[in-house]
PDB file of N, CA and C in Angstrom:
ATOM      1  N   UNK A   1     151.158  26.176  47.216  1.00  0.00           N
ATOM      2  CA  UNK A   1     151.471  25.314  48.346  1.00  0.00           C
ATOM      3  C   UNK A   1     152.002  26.118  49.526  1.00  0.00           C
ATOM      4  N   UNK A   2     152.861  27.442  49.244  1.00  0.00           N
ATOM      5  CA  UNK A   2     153.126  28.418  50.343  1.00  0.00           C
ATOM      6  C   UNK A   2     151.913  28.566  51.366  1.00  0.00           C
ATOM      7  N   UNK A   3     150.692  28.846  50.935  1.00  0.00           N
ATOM      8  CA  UNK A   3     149.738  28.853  51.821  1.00  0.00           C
ATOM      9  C   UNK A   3     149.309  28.042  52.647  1.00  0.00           C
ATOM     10  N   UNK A   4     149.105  27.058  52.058  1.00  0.00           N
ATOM     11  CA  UNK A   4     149.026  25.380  52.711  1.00  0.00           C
ATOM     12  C   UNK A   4     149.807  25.188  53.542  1.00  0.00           C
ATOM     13  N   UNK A   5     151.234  25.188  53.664  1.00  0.00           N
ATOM     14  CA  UNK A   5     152.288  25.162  54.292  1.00  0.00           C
ATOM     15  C   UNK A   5     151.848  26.276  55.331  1.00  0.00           C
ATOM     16  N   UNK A   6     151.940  26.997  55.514  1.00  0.00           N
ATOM     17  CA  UNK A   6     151.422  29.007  55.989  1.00  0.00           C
ATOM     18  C   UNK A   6     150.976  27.766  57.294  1.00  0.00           C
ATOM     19  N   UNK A   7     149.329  27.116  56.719  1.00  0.00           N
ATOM     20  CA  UNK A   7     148.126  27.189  57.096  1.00  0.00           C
ATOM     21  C   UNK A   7     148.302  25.892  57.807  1.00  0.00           C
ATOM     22  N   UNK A   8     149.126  25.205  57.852  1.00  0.00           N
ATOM     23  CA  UNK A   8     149.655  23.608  58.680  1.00  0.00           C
ATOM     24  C   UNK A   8     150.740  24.237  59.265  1.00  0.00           C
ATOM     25  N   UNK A   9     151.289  25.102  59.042  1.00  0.00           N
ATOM     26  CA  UNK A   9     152.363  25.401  60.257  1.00  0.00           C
ATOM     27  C   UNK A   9     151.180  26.121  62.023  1.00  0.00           C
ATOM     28  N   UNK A  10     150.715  26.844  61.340  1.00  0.00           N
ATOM     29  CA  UNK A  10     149.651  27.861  62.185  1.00  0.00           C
ATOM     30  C   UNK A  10     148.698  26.272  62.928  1.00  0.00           C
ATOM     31  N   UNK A  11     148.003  25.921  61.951  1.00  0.00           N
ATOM     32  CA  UNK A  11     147.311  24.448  62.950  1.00  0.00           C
ATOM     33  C   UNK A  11     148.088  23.742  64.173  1.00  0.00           C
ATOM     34  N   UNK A  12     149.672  23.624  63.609  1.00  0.00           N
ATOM     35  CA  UNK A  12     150.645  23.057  64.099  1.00  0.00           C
ATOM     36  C   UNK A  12     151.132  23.610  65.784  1.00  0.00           C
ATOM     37  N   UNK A  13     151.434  24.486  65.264  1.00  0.00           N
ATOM     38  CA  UNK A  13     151.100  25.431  66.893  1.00  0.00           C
ATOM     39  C   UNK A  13     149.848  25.635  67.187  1.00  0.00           C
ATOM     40  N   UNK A  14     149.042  25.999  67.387  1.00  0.00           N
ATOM     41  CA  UNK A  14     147.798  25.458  68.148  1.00  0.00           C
ATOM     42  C   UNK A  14     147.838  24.525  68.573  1.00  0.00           C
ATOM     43  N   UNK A  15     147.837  23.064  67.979  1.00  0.00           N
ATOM     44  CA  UNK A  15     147.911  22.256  68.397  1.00  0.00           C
ATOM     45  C   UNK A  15     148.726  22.253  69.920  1.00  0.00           C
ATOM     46  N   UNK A  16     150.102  22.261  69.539  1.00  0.00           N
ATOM     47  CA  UNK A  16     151.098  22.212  70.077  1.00  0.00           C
ATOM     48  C   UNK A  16     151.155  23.116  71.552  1.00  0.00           C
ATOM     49  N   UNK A  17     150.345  24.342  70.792  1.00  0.00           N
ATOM     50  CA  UNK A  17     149.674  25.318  72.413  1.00  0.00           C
ATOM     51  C   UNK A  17     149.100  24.489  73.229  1.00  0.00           C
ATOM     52  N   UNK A  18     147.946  24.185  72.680  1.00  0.00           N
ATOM     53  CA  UNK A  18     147.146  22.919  73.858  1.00  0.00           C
ATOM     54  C   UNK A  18     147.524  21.954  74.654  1.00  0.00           C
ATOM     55  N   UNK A  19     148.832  21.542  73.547  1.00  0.00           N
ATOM     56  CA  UNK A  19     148.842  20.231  74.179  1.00  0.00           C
ATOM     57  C   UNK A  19     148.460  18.742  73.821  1.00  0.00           C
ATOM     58  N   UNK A  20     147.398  19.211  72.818  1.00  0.00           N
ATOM     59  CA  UNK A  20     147.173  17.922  72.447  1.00  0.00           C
ATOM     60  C   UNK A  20     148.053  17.465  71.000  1.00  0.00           C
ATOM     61  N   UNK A  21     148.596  16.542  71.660  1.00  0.00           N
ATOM     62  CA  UNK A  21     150.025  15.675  70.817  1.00  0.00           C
ATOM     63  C   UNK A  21     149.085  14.613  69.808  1.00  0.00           C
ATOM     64  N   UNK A  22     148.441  14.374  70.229  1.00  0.00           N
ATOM     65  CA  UNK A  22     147.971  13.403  68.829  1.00  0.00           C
ATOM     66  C   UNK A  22     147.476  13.868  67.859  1.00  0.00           C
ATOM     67  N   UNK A  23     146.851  15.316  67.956  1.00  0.00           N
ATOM     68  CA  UNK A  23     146.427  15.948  66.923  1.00  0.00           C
ATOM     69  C   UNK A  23     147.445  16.704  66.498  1.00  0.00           C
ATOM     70  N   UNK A  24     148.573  17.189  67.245  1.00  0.00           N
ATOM     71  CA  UNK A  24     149.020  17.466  66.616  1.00  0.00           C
ATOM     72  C   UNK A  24     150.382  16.735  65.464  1.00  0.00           C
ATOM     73  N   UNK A  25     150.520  15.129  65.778  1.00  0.00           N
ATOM     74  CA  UNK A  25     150.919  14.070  65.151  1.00  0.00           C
ATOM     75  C   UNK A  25     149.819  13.674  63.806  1.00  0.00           C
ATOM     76  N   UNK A  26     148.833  13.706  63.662  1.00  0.00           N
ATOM     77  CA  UNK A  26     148.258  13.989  62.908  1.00  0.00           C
ATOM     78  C   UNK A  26     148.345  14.682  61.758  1.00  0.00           C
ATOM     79  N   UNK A  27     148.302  16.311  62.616  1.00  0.00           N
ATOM     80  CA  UNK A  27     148.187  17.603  61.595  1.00  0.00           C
ATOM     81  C   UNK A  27     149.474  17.773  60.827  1.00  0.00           C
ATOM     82  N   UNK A  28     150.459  16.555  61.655  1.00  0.00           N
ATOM     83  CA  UNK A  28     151.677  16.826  60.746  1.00  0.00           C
ATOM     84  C   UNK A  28     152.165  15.820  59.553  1.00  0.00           C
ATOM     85  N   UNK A  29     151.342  14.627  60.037  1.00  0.00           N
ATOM     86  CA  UNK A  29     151.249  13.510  59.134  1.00  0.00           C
ATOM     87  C   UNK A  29     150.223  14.063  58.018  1.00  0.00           C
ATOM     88  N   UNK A  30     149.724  14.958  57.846  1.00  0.00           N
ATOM     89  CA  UNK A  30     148.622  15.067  57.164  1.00  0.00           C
ATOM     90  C   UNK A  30     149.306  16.304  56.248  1.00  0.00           C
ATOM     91  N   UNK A  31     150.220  16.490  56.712  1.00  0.00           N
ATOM     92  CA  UNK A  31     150.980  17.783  55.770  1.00  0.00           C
ATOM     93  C   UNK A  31     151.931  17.056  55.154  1.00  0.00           C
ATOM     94  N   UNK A  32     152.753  15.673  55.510  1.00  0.00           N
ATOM     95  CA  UNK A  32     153.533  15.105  55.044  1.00  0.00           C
ATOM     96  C   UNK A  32     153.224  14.512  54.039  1.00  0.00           C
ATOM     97  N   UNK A  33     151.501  14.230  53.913  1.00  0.00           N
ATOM     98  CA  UNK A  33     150.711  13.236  53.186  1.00  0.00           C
ATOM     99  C   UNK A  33     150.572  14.609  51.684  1.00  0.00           C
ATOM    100  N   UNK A  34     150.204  15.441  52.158  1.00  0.00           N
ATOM    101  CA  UNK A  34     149.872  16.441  51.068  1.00  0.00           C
ATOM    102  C   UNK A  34     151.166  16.814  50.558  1.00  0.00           C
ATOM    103  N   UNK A  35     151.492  17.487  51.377  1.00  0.00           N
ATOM    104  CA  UNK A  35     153.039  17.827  50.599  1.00  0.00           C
ATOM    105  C   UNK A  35     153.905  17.269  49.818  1.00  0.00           C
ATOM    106  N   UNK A  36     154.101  16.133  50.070  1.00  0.00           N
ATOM    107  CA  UNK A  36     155.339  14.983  49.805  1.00  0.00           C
ATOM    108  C   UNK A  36     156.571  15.113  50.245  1.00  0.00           C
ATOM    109  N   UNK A  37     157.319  14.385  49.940  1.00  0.00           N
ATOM    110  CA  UNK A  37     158.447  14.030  50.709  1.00  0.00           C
ATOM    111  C   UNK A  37     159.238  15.210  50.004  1.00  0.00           C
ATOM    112  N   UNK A  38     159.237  15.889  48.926  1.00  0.00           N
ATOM    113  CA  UNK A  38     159.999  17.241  48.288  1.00  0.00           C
ATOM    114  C   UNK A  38     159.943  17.933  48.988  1.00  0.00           C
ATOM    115  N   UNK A  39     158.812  18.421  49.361  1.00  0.00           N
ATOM    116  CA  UNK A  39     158.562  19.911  50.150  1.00  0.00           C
ATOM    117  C   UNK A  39     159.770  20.111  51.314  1.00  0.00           C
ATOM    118  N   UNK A  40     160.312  21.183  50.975  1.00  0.00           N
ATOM    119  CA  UNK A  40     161.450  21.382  52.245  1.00  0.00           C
ATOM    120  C   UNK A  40     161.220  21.064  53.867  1.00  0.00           C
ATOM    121  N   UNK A  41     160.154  21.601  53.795  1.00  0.00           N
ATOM    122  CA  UNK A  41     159.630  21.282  55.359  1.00  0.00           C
ATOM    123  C   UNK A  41     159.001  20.122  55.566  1.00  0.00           C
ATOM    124  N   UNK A  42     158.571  18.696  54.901  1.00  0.00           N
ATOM    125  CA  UNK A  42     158.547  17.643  55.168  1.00  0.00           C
ATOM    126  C   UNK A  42     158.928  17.283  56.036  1.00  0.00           C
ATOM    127  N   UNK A  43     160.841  17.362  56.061  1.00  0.00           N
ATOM    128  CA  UNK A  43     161.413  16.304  56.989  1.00  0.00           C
ATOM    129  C   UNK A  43     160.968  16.637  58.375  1.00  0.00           C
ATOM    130  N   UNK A  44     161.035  17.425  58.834  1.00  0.00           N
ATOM    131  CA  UNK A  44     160.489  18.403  60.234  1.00  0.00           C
ATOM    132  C   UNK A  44     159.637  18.002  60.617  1.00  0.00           C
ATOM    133  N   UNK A  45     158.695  18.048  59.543  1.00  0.00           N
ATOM    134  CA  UNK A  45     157.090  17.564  60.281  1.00  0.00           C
ATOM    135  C   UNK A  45     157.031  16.412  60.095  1.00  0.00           C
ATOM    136  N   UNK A  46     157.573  15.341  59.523  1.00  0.00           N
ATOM    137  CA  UNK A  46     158.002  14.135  59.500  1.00  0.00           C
ATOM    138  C   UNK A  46     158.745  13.456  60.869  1.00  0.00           C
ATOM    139  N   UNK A  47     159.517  14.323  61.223  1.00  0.00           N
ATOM    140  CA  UNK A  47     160.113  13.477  62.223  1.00  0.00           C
ATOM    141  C   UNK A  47     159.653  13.671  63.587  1.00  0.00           C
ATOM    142  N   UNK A  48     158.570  15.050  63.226  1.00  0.00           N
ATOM    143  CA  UNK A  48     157.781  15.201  64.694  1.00  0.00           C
ATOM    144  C   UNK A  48     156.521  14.706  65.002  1.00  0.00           C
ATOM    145  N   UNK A  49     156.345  14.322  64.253  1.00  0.00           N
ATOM    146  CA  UNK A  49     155.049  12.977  63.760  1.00  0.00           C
ATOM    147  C   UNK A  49     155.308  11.850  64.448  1.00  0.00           C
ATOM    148  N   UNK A  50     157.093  11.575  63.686  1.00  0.00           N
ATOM    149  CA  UNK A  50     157.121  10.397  63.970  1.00  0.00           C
ATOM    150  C   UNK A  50     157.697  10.142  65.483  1.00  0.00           C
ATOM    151  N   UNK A  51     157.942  10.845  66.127  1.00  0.00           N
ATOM    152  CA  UNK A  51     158.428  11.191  67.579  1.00  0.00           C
ATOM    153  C   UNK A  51     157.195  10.725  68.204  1.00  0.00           C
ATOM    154  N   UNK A  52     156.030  11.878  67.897  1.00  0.00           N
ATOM    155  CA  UNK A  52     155.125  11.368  68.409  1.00  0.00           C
ATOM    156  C   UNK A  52     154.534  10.304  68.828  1.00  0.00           C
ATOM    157  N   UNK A  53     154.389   9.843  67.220  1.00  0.00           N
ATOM    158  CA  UNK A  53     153.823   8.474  67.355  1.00  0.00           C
ATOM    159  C   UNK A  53     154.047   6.697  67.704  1.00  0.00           C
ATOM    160  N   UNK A  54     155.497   6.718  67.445  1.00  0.00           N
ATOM    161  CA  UNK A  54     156.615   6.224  68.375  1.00  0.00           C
ATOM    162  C   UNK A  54     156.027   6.105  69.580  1.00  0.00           C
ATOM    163  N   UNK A  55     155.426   6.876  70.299  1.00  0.00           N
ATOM    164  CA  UNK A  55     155.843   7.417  71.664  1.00  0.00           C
ATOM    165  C   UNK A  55     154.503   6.618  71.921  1.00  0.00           C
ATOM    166  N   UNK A  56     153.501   7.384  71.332  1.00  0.00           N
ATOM    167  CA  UNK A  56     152.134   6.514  71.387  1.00  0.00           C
ATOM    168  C   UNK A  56     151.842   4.952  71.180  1.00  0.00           C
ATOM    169  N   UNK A  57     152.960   4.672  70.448  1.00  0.00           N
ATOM    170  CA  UNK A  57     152.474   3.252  69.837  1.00  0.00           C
ATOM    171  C   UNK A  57     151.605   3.044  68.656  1.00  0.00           C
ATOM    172  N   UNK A  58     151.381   4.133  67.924  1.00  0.00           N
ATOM    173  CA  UNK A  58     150.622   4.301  66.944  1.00  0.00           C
ATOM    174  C   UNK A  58     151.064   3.929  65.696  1.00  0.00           C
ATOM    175  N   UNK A  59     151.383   2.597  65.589  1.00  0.00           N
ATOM    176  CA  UNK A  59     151.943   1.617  64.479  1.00  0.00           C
ATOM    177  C   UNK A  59     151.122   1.858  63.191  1.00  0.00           C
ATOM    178  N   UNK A  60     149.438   2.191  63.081  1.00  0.00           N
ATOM    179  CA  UNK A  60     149.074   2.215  61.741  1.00  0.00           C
ATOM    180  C   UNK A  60     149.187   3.918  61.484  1.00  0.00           C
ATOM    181  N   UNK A  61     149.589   5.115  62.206  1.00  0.00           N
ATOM    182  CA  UNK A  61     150.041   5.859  61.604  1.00  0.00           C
ATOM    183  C   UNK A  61     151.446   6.167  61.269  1.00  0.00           C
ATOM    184  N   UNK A  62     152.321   5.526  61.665  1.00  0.00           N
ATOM    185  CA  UNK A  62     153.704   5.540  61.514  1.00  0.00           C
ATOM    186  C   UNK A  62     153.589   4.572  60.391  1.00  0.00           C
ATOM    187  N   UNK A  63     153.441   3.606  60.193  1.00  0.00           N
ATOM    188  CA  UNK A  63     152.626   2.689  58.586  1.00  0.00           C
ATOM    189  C   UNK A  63     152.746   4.029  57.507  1.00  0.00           C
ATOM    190  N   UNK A  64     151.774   4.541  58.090  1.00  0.00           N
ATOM    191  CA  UNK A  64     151.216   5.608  57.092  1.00  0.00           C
ATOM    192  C   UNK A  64     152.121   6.697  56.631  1.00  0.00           C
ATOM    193  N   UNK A  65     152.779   7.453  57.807  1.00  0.00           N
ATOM    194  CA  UNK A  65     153.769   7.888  57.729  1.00  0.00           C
ATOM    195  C   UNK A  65     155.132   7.574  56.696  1.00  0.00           C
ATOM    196  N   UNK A  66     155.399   6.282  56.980  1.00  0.00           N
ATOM    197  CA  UNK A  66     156.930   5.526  56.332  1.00  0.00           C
ATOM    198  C   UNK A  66     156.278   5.384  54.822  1.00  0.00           C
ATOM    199  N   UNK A  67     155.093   4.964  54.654  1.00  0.00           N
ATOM    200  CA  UNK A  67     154.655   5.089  53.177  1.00  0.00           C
ATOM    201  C   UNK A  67     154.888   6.230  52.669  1.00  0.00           C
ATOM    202  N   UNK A  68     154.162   7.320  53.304  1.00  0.00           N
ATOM    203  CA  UNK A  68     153.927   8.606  52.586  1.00  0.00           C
ATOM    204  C   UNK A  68     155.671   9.249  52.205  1.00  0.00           C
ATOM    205  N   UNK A  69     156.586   9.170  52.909  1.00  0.00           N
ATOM    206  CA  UNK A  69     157.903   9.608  52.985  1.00  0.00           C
ATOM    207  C   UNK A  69     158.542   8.590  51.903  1.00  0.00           C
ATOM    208  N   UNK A  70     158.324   7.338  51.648  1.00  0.00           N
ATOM    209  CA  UNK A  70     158.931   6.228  50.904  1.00  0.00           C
ATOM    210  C   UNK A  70     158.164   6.549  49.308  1.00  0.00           C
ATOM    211  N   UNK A  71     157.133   7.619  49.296  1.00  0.00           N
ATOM    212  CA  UNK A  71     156.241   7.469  48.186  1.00  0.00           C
ATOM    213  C   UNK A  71     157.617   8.563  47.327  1.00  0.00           C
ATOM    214  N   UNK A  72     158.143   9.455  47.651  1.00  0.00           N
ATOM    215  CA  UNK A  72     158.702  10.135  46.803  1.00  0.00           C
ATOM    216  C   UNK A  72     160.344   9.501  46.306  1.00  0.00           C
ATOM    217  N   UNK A  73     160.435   7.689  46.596  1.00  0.00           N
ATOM    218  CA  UNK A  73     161.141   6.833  45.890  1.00  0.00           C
ATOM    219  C   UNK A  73     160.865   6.304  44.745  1.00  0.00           C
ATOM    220  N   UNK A  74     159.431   6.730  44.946  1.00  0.00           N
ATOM    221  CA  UNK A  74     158.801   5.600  43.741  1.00  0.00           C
ATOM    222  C   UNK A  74     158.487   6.638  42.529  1.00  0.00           C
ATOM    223  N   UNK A  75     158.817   6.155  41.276  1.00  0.00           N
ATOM    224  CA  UNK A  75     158.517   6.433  40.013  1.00  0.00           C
ATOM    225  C   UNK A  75     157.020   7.103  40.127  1.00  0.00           C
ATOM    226  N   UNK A  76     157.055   8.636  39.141  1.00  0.00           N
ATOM    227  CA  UNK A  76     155.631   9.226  39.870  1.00  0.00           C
ATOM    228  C   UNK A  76     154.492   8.507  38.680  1.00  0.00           C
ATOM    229  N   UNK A  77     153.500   7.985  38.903  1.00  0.00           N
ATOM    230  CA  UNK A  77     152.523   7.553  38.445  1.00  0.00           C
ATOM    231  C   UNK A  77     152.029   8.539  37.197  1.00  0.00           C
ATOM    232  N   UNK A  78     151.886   8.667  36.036  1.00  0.00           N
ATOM    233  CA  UNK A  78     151.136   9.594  35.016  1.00  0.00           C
ATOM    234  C   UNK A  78     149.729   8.993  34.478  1.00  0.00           C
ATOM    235  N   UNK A  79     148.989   9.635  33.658  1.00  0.00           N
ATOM    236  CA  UNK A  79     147.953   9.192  32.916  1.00  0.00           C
ATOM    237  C   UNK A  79     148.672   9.205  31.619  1.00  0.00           C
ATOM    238  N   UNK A  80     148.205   7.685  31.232  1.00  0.00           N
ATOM    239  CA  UNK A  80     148.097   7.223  30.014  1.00  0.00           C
ATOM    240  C   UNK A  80     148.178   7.687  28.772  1.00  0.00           C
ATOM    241  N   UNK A  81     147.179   8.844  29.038  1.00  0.00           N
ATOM    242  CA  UNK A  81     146.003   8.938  28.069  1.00  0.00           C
ATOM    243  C   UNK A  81     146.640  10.616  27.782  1.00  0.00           C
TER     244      UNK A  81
END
């Protein structure tokens, strides 16, 4: 996951070079989504997501967001079998 992390921080700035804020609200919701709410650096990219999207009005990714952060409350799902 170090790499992954590595490799969404690096997207993250780019983004953030450009300018373009929705992708980069995105690229961070999308690390929050993979990662989970454990990963140390979650909260960070969590709350700069959610800054973002706040800002935008982007209610079904902040949805998405408050799920993905609320998912590491919930009892983790196993197989059965």
């Amino acid at each position: 996951m170090d790499e992954a992390a590595r490799s969404f921080r690096e997207a993250a700035e780019g983004w953030r070079e450009l300018g373009t804020v929705f992708d980069l609200a995105l690229c961070r919701l999308d690390f929050v989504i993979l990662a989970g709410p454990g990963h140390p650096e979650t909260p960070a990219a969590a709350e700069e997501a959610r800054e973002i999207l706040t800002r935008l009005r982007a209610k079904p990714f902040l949805e998405r967001l408050e799920a993905a952060m609320a998912a590491g409350d919930a009892p983790e799902i196993g197989a059965t079998r």
